[in-house]
Protein backbone atom coordinates (compact mmCIF):
# COMPACT_ATOMS: atom_id res chain seq x y z
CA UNK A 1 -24.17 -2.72 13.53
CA UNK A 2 -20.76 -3.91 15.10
CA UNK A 3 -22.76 -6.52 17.09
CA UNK A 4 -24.36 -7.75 14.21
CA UNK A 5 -20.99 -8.52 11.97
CA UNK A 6 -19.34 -9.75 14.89
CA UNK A 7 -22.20 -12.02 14.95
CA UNK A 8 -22.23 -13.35 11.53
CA UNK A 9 -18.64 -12.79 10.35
CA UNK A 10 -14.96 -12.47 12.39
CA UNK A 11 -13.10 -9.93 12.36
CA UNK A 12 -9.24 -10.85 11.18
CA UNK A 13 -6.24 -10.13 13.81
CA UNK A 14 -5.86 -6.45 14.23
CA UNK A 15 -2.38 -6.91 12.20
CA UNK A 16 -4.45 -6.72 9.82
CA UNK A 17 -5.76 -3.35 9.82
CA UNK A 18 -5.22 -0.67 8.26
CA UNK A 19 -5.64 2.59 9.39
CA UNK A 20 -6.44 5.85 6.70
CA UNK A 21 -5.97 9.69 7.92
CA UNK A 22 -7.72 12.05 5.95
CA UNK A 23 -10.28 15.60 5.88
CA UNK A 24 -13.85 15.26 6.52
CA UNK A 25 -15.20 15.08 2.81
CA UNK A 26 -17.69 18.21 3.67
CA UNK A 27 -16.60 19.65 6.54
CA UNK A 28 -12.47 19.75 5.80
CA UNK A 29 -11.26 18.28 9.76
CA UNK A 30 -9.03 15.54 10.06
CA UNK A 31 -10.54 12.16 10.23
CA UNK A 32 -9.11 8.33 10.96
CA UNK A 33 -10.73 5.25 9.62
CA UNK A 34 -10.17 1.87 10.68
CA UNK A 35 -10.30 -0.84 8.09
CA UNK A 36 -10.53 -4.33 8.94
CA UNK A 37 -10.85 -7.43 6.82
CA UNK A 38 -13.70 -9.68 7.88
CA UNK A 39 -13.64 -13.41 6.75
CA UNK A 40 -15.74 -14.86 5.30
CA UNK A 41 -16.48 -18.52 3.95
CA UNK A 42 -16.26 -18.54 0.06
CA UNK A 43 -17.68 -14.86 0.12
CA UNK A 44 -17.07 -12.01 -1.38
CA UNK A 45 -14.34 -9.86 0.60
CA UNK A 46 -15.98 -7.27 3.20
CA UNK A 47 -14.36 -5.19 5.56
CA UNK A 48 -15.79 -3.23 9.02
CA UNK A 49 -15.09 0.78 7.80
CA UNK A 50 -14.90 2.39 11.59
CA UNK A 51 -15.14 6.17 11.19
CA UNK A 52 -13.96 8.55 14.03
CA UNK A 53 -13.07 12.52 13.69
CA UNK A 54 -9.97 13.62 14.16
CA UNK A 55 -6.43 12.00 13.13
CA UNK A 56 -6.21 9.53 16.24
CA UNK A 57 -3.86 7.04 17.23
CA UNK A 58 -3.51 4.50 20.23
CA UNK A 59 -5.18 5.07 22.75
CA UNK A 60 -7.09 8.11 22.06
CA UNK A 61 -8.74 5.61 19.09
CA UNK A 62 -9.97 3.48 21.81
CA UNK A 63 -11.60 6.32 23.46
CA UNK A 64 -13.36 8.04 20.28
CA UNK A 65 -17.16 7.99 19.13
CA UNK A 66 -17.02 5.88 16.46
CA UNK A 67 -19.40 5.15 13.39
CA UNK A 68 -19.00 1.36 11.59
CA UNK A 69 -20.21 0.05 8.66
CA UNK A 70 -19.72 -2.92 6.20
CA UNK A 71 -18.09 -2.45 2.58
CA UNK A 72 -16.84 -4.32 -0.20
CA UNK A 73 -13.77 -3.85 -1.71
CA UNK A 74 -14.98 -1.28 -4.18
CA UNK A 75 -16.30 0.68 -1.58
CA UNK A 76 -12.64 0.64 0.64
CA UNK A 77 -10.70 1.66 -2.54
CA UNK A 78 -12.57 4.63 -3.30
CA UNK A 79 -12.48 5.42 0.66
CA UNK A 80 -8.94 5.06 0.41
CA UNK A 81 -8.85 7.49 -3.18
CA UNK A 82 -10.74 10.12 -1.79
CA UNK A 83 -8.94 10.42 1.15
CA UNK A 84 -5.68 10.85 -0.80
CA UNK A 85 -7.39 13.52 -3.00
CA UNK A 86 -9.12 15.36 0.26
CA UNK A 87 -5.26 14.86 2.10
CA UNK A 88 -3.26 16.79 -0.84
């Protein structure tokens, strides 16, 4: 799916990201998601949601199985809710 956004859509600079530790909303382990703006031509405002387990940083994000998909911003703000909730 990666290929396929990268295809259509660029990403914006990796300043840009923002990066979200939280639990596994099932399971309870630590989890990191990358969030990264897309742009997009007088379009809405999507972002590439990457999806790893465990709360990883640097390089070890790099190295992780990761899972991607593409939300809107209603979909990144309840991400970002629920990942407070599941972090308290």
């Amino acid at each position: 799916m990666t290929a396929t956004i990268a295809a259509t859509r660029r990403p914006r600079s990796s300043a840009s990201t923002m990066v979200v530790h939280g639990r596994h909303p099932l399971r309870g382990y630590p989890v990191t998601w990358r969030i990264t703006p897309l742009t997009a031509p007088g379009g809405e405002a999507m972002f590439v949601v990457e999806r790893a387990d465990g709360h990883l940083a640097g390089e070890a994000w790099q190295m992780a199985e990761k899972q991607s998909s593409l939300m809107g911003v209603d979909g990144v703000r309840e991400l970002v809710r629920q990942a407070r909730e599941l972090g308290r």
